[in-house]
C-alpha atoms as a PDB file:
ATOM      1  CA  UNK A   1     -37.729  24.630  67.307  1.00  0.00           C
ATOM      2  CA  UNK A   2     -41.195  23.357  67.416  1.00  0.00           C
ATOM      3  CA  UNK A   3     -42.916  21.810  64.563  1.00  0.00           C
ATOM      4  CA  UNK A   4     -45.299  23.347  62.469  1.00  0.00           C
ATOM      5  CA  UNK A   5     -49.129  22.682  63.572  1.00  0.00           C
ATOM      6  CA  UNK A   6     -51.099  20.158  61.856  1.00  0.00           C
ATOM      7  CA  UNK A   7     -54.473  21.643  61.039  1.00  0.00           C
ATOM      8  CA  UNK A   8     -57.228  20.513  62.682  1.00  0.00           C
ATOM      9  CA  UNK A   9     -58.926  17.583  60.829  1.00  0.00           C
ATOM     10  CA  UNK A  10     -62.573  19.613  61.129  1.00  0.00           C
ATOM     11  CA  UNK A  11     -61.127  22.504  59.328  1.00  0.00           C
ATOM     12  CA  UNK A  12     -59.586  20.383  56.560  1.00  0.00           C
ATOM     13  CA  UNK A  13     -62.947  18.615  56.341  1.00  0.00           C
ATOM     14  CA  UNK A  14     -65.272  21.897  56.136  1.00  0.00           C
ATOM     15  CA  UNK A  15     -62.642  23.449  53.913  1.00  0.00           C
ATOM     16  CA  UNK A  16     -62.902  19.980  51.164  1.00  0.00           C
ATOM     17  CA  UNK A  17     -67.026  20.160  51.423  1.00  0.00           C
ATOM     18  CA  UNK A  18     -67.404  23.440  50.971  1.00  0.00           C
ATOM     19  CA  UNK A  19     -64.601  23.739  47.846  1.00  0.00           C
ATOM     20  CA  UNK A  20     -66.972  21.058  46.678  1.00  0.00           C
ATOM     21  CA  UNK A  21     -70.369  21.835  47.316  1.00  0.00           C
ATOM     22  CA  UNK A  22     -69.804  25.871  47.315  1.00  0.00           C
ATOM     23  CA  UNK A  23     -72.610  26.491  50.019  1.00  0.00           C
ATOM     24  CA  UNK A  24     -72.225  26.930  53.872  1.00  0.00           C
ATOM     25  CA  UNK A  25     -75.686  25.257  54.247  1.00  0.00           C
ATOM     26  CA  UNK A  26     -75.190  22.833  51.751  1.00  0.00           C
ATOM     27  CA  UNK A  27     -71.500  21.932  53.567  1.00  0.00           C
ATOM     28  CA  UNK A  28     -72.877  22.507  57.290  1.00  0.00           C
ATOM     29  CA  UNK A  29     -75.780  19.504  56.366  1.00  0.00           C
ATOM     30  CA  UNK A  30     -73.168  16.845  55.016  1.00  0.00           C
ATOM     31  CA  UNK A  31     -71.184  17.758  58.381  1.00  0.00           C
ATOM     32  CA  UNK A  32     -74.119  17.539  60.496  1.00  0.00           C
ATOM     33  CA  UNK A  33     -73.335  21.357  61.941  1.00  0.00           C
ATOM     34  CA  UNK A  34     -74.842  24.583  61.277  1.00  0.00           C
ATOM     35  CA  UNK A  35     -74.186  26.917  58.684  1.00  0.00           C
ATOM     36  CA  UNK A  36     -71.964  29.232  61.010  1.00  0.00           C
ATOM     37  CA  UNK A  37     -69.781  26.313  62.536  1.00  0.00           C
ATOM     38  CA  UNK A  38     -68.823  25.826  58.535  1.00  0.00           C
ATOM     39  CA  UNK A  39     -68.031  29.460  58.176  1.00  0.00           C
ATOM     40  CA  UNK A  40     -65.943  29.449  61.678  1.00  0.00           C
ATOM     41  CA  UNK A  41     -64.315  26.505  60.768  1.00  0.00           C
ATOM     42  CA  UNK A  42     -62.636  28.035  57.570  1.00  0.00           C
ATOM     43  CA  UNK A  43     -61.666  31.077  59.132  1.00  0.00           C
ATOM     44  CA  UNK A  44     -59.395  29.166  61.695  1.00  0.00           C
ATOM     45  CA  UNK A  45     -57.998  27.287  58.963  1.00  0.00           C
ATOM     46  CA  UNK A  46     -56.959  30.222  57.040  1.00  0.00           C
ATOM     47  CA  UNK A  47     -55.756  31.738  60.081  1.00  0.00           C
ATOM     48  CA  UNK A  48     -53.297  28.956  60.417  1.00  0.00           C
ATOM     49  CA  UNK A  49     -52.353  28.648  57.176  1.00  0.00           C
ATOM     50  CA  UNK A  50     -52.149  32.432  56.276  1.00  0.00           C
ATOM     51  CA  UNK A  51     -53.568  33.118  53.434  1.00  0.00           C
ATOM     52  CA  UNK A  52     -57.300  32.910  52.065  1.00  0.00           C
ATOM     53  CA  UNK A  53     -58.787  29.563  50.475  1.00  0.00           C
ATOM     54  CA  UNK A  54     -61.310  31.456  48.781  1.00  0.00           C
ATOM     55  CA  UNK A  55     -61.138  34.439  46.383  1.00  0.00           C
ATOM     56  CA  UNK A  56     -64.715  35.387  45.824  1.00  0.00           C
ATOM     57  CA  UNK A  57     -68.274  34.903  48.026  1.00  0.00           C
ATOM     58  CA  UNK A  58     -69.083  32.166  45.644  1.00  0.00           C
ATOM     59  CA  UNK A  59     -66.564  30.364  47.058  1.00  0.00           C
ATOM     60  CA  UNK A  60     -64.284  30.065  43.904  1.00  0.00           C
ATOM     61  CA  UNK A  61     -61.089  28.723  44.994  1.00  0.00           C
ATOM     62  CA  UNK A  62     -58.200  31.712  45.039  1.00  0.00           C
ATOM     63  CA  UNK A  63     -54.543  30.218  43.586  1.00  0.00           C
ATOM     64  CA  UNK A  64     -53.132  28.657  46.847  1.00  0.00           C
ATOM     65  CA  UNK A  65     -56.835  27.398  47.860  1.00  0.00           C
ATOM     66  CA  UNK A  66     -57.079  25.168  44.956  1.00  0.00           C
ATOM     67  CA  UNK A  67     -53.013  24.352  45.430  1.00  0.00           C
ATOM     68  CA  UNK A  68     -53.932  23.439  48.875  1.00  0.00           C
ATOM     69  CA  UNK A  69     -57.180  21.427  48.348  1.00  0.00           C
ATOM     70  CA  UNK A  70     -55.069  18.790  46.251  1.00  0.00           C
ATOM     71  CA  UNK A  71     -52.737  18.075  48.979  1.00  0.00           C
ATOM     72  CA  UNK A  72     -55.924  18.179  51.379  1.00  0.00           C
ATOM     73  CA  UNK A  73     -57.692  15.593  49.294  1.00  0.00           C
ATOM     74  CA  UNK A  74     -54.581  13.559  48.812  1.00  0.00           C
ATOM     75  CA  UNK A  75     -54.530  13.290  52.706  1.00  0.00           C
ATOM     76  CA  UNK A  76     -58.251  12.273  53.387  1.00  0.00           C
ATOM     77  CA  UNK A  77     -57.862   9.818  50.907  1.00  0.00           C
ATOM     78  CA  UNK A  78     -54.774   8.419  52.464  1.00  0.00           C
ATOM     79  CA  UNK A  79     -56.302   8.479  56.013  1.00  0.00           C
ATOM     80  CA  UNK A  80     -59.507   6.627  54.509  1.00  0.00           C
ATOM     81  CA  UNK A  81     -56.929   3.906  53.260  1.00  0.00           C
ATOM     82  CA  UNK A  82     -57.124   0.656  56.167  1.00  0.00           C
ATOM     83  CA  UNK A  83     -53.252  -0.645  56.767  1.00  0.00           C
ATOM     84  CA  UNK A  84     -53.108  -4.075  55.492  1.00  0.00           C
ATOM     85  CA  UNK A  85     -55.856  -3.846  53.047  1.00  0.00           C
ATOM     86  CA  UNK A  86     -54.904  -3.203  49.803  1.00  0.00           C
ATOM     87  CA  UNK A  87     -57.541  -0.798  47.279  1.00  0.00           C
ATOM     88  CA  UNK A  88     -59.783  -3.417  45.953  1.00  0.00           C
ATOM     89  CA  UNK A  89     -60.065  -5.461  48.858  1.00  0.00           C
ATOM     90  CA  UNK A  90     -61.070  -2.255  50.520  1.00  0.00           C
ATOM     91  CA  UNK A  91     -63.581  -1.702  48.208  1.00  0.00           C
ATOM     92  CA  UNK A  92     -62.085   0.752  45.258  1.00  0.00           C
ATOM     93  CA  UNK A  93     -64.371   3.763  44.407  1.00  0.00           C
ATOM     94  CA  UNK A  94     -64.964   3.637  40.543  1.00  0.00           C
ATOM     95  CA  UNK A  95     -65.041   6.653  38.523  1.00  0.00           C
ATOM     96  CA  UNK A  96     -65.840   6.152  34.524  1.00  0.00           C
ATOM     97  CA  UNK A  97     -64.748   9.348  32.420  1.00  0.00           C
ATOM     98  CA  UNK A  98     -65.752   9.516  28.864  1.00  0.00           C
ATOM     99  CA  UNK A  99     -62.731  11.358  27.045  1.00  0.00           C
ATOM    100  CA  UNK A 100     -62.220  11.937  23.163  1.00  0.00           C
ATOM    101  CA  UNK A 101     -59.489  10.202  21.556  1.00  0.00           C
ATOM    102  CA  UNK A 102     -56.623  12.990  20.635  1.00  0.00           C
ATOM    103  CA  UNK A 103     -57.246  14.885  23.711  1.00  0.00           C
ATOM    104  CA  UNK A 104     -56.858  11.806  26.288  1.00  0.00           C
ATOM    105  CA  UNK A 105     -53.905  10.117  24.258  1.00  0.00           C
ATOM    106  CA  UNK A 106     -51.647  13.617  23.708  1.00  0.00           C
ATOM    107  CA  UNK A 107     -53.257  15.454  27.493  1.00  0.00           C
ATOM    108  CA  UNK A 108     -54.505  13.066  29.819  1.00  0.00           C
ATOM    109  CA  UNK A 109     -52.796  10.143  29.602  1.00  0.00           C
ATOM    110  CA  UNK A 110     -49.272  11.581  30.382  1.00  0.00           C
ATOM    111  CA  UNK A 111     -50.866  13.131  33.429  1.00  0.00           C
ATOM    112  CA  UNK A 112     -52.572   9.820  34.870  1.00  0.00           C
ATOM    113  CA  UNK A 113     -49.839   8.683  36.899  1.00  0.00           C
ATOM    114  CA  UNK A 114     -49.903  12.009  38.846  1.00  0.00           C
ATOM    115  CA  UNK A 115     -53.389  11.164  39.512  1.00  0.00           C
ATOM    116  CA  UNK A 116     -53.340   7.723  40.247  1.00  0.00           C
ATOM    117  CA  UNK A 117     -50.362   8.209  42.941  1.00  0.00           C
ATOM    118  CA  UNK A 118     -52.658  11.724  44.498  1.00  0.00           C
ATOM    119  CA  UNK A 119     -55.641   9.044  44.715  1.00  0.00           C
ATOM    120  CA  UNK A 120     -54.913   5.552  44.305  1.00  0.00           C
ATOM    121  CA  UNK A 121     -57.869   4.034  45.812  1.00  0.00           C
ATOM    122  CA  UNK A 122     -59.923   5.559  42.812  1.00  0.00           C
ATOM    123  CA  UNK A 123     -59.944   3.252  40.158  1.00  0.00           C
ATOM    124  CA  UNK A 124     -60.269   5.236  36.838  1.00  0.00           C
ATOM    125  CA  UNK A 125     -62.226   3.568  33.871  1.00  0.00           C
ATOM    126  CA  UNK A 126     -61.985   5.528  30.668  1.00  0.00           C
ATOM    127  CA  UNK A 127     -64.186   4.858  27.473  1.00  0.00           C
ATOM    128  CA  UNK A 128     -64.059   6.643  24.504  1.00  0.00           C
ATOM    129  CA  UNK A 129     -66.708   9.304  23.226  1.00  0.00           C
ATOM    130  CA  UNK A 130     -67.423  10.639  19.828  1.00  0.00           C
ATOM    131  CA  UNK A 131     -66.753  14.728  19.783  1.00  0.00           C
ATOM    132  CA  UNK A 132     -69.576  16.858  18.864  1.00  0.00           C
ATOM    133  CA  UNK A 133     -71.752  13.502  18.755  1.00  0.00           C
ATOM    134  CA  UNK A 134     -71.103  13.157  22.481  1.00  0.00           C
ATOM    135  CA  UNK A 135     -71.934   9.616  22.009  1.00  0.00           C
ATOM    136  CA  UNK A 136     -70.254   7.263  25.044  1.00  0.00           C
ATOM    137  CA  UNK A 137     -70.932   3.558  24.767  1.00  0.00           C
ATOM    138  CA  UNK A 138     -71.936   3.735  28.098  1.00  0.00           C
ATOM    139  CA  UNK A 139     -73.108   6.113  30.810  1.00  0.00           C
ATOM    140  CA  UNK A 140     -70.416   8.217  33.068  1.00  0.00           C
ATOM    141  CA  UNK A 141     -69.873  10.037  35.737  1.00  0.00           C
ATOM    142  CA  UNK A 142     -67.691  12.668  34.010  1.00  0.00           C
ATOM    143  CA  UNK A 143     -67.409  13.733  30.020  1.00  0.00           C
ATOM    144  CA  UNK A 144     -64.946  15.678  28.577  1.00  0.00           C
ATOM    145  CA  UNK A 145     -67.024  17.252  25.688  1.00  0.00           C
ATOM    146  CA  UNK A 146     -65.776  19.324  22.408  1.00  0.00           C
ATOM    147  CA  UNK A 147     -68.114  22.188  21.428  1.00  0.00           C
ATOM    148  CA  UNK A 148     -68.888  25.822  21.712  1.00  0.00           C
ATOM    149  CA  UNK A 149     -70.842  25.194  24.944  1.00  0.00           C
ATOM    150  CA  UNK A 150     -72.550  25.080  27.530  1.00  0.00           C
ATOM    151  CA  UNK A 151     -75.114  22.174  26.744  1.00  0.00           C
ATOM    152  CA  UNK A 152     -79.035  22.401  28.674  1.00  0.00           C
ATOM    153  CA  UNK A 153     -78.654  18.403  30.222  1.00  0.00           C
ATOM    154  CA  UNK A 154     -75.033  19.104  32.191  1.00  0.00           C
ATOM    155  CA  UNK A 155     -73.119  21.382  34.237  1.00  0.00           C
ATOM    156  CA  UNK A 156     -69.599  22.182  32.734  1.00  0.00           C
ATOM    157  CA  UNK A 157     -66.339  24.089  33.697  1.00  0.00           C
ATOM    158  CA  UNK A 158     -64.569  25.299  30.403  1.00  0.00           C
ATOM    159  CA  UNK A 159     -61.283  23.319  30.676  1.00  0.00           C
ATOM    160  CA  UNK A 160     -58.836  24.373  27.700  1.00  0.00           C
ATOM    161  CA  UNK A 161     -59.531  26.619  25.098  1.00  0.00           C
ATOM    162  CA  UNK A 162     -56.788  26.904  21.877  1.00  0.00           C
ATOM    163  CA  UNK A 163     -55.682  28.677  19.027  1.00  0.00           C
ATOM    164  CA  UNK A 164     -55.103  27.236  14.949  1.00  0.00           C
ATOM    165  CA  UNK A 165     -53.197  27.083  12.033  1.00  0.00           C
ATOM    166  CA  UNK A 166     -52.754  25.597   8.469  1.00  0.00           C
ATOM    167  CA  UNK A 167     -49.960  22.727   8.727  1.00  0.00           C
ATOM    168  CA  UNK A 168     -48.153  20.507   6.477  1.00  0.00           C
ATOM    169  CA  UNK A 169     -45.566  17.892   5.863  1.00  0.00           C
ATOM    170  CA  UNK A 170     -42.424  19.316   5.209  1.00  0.00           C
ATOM    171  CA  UNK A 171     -42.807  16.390   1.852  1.00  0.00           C
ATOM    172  CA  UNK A 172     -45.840  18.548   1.207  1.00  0.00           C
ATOM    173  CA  UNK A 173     -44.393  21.976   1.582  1.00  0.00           C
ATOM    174  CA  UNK A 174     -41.805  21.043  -1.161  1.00  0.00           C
ATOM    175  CA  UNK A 175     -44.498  19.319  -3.553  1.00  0.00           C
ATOM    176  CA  UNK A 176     -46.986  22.072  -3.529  1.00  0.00           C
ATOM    177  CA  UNK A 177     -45.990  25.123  -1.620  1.00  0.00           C
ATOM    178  CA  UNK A 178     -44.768  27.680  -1.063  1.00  0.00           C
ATOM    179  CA  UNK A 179     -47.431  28.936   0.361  1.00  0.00           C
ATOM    180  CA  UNK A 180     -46.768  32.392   1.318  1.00  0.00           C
ATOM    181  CA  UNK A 181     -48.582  32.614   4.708  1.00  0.00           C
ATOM    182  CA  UNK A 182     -51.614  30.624   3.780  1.00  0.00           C
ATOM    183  CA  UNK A 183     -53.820  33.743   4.103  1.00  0.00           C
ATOM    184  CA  UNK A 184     -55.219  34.618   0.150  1.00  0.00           C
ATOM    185  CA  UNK A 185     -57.689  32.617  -1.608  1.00  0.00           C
ATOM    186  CA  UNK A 186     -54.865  31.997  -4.028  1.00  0.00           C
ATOM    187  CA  UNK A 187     -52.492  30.106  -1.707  1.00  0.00           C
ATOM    188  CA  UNK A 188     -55.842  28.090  -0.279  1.00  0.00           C
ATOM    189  CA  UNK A 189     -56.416  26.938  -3.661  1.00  0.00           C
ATOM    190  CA  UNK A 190     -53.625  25.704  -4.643  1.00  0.00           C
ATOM    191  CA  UNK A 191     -53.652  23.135  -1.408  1.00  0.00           C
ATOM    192  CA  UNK A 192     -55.444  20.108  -0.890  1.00  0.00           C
ATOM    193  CA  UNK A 193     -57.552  20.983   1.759  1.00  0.00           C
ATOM    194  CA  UNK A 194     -58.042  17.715   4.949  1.00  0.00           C
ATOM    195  CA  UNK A 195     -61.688  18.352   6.016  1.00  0.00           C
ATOM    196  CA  UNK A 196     -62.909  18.022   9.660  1.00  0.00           C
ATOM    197  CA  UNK A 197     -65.874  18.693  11.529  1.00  0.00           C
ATOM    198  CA  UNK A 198     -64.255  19.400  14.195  1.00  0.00           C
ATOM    199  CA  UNK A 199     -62.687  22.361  13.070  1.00  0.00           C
ATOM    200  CA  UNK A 200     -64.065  23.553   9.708  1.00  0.00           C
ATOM    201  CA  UNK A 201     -61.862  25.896   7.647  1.00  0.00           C
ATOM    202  CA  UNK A 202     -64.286  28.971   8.042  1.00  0.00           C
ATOM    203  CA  UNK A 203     -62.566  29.769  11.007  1.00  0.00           C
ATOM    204  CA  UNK A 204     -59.026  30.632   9.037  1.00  0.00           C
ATOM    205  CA  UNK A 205     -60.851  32.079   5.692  1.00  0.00           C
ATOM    206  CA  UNK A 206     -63.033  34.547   8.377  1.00  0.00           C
ATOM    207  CA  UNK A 207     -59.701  35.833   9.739  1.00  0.00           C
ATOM    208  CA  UNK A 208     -58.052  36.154   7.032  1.00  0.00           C
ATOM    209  CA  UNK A 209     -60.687  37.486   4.855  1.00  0.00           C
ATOM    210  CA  UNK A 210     -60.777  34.866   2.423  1.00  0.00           C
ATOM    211  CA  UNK A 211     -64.735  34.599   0.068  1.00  0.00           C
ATOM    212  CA  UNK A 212     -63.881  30.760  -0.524  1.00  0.00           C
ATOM    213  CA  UNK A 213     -66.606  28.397   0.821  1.00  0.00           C
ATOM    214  CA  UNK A 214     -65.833  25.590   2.939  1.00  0.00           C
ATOM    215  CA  UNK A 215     -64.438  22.861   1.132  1.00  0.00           C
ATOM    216  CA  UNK A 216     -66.907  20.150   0.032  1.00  0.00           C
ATOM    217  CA  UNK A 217     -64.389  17.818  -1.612  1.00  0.00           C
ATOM    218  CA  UNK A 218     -61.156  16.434  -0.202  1.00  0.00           C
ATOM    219  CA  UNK A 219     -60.164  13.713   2.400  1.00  0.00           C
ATOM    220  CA  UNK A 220     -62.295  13.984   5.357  1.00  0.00           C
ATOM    221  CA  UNK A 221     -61.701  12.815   9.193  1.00  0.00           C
ATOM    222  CA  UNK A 222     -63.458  12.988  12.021  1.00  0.00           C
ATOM    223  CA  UNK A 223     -60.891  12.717  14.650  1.00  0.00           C
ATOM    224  CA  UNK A 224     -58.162  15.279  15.052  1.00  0.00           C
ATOM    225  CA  UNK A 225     -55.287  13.391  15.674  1.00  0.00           C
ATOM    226  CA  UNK A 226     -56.235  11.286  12.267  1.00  0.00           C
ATOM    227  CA  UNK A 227     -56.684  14.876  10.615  1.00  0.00           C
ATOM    228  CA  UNK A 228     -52.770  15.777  11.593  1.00  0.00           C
ATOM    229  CA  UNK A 229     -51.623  11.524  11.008  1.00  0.00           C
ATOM    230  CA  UNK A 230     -53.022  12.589   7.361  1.00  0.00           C
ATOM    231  CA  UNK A 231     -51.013  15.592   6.999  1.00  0.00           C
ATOM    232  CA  UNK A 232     -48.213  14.012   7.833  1.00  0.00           C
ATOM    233  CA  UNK A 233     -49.108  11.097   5.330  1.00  0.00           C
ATOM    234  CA  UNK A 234     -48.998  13.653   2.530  1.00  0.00           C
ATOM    235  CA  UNK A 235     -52.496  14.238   2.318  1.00  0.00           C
ATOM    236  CA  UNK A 236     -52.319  17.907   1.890  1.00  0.00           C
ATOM    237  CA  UNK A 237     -53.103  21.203   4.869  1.00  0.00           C
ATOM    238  CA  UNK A 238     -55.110  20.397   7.780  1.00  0.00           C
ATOM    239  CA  UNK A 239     -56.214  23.222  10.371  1.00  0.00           C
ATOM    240  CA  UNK A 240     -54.322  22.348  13.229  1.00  0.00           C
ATOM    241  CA  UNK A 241     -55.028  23.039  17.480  1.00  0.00           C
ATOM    242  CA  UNK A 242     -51.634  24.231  18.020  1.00  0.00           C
ATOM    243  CA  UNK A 243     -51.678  23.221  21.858  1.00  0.00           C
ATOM    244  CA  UNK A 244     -53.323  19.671  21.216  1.00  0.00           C
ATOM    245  CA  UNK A 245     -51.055  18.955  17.990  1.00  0.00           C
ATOM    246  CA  UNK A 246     -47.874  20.049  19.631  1.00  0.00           C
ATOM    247  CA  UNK A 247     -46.231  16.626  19.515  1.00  0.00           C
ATOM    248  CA  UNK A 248     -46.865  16.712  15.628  1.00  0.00           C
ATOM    249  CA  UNK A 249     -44.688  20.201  15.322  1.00  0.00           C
ATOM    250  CA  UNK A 250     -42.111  19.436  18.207  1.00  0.00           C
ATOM    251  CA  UNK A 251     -41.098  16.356  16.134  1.00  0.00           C
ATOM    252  CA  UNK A 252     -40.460  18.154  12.598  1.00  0.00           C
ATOM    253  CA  UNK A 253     -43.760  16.056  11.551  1.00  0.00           C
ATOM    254  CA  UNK A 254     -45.417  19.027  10.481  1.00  0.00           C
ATOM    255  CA  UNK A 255     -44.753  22.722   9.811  1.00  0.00           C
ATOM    256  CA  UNK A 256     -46.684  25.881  10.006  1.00  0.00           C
ATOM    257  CA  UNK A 257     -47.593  27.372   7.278  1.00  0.00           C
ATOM    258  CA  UNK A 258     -48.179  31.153   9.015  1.00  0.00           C
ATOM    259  CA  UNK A 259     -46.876  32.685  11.931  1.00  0.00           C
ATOM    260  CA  UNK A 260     -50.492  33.996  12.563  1.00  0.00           C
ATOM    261  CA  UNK A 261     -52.611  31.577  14.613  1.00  0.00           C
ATOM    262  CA  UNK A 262     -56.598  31.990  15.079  1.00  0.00           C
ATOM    263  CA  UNK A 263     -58.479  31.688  18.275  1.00  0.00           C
ATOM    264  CA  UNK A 264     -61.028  28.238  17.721  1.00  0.00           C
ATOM    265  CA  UNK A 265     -64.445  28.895  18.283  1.00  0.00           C
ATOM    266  CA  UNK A 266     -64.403  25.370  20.144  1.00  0.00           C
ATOM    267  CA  UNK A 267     -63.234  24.202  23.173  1.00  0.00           C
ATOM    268  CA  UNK A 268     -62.923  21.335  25.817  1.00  0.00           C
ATOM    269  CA  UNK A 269     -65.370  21.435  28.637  1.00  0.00           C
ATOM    270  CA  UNK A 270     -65.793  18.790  31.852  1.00  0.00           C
ATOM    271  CA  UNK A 271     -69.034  18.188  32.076  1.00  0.00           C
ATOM    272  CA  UNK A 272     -71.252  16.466  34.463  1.00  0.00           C
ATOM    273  CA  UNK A 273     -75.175  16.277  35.862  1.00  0.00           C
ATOM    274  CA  UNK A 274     -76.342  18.004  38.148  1.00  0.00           C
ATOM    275  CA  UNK A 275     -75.129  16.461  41.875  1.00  0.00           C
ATOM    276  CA  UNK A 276     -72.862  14.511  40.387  1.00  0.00           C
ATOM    277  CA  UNK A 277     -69.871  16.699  41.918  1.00  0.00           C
ATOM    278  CA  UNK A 278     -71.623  15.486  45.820  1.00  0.00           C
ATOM    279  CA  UNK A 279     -69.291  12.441  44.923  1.00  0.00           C
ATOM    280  CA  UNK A 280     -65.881  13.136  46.626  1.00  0.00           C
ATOM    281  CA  UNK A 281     -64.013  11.020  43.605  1.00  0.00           C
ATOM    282  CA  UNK A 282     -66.154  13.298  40.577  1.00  0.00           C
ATOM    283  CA  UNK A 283     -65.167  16.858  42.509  1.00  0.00           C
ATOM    284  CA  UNK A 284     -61.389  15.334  42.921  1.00  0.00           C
ATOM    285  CA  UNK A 285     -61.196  14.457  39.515  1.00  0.00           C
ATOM    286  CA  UNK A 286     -62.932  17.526  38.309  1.00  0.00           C
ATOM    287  CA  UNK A 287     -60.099  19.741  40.306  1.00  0.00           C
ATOM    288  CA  UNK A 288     -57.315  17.640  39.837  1.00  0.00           C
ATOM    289  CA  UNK A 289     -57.448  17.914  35.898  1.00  0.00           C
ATOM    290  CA  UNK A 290     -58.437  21.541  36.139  1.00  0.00           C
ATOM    291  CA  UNK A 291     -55.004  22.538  38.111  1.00  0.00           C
ATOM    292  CA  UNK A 292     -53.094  19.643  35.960  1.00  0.00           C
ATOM    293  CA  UNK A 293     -53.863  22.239  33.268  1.00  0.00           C
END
């Protein structure tokens, strides 16, 4: 039995560009061929492979393109690597990525050593950046932003939307509650209320058809994963992103207070400027975190 056929390296490098740059002109210039050679390229490759990288003419990636186009990467990167010459004395490729503080510590940072080992002659410098502010102490390539969206200086992808609802300490629960549900203005007021800005308490009172006005007193923080720390401090409720505060309910820290959860008007985006995804390292990162999700 013979072994399967290695794809052609041209294929594998038309099929990277183009998943990158999303433009047959764009991709034929980097490759120094014409627009058609791009297009014939892919076409062989999916022939090969048997099934389509693309799903749609603006070359958005179908489910086993963007599958394959991690393992693709992963190989150019390896083949770039020089035997004998470890990642820094072959000159490391340095990518800075501004992240917010709950989302990298309970999302990203469990899923770094997949990306590290996929592309270890990246070396990944992450800074902190204030959400909604957007404030990074110093300039990067990539941002993960918190907002509604989409912002006029950068080019985004939506990466993780989520859903919310009122939590508490189980010390809390027996102090103050029940709470019935946490949906009338009567079980609200009875609660000490955590503020955020990050996710303001309109968002449950809307759904639920509570009149009450936001909260103007009460323990403020302007961090989420010090909003849930309070809560299970004993502060009193905080409004809770049930995907990014998971940890907080998987270890009995804090309970729900409804079975009723409320989309969030906010979500995390990747953003970048414009030609910053030419970079191979910005595109692999951009992908890789995307399909980590």
């Amino acid at each position: 039995m013979s072994a399967p056929r290695i794809p052609p390296i041209q294929g594998l490098l038309a099929f990277e560009t183009l998943a990158r740059v999303r433009s047959v002109t764009l991709a034929g210039e980097e490759l120094s061929v014409t627009p058609s050679a791009v297009s014939h390229r892919i076409r062989q490759l999916e022939s090969q492979l048997g099934f389509k990288l693309f799903a749609r003419s603006d070359f958005s990636l179908s489910v086993e393109g963007a599958a394959y186009l991690l393992r693709v990467r992963e190989a150019l990167s390896a083949l770039q690597q020089i035997p004998g010459r470890s990642a820094a004395g072959a000159g490391a490729t340095r990518l800075r990525v501004a992240v917010t503080p709950t989302f990298s510590r309970q999302v990203l940072l469990p899923r770094l050593a997949l990306f590290r080992h996929a592309y270890p002659d990246i070396d990944l410098i992450l800074q902190v950046t204030i959400p909604l502010l957007n404030v990074t102490a110093e300039e990067a390539d990539i941002e993960l932003r918190f907002g509604t969206g989409p912002w006029p200086d950068r080019e985004s992808v939506r990466l993780q939307s989520d859903a919310v609802c009122p939590v508490c300490s189980p010390d809390y629960l027996n102090e103050a509650g029940p709470f019935d549900g946490f949906d009338s203005a009567e079980c609200v007021q009875r609660a000490r209320l955590i503020r955020c800005p990050l996710e303001p308490w309109r968002t449950w009172f809307t759904a639920n058809g509570i009149t009450l006005d936001e909260p103007a007193g009460g323990s403020q923080f302007n961090d989420i994963g010090l909003v849930l720390d309070a809560a299970v401090a004993g502060f009193g409720v905080a409004l809770m992103r049930l995907q990014l505060g998971a940890a907080w309910l998987d270890s009995g820290r804090l309970v729900r207070l409804s079975q009723r959860s409320v989309a969030s008007p906010h979500h995390y985006f990747l953003c970048w400027k414009a030609g910053a995804l030419d970079r191979w390292e910005c595109a692999a990162f951009v992908e890789w975190l995307k399909q980590s999700l």
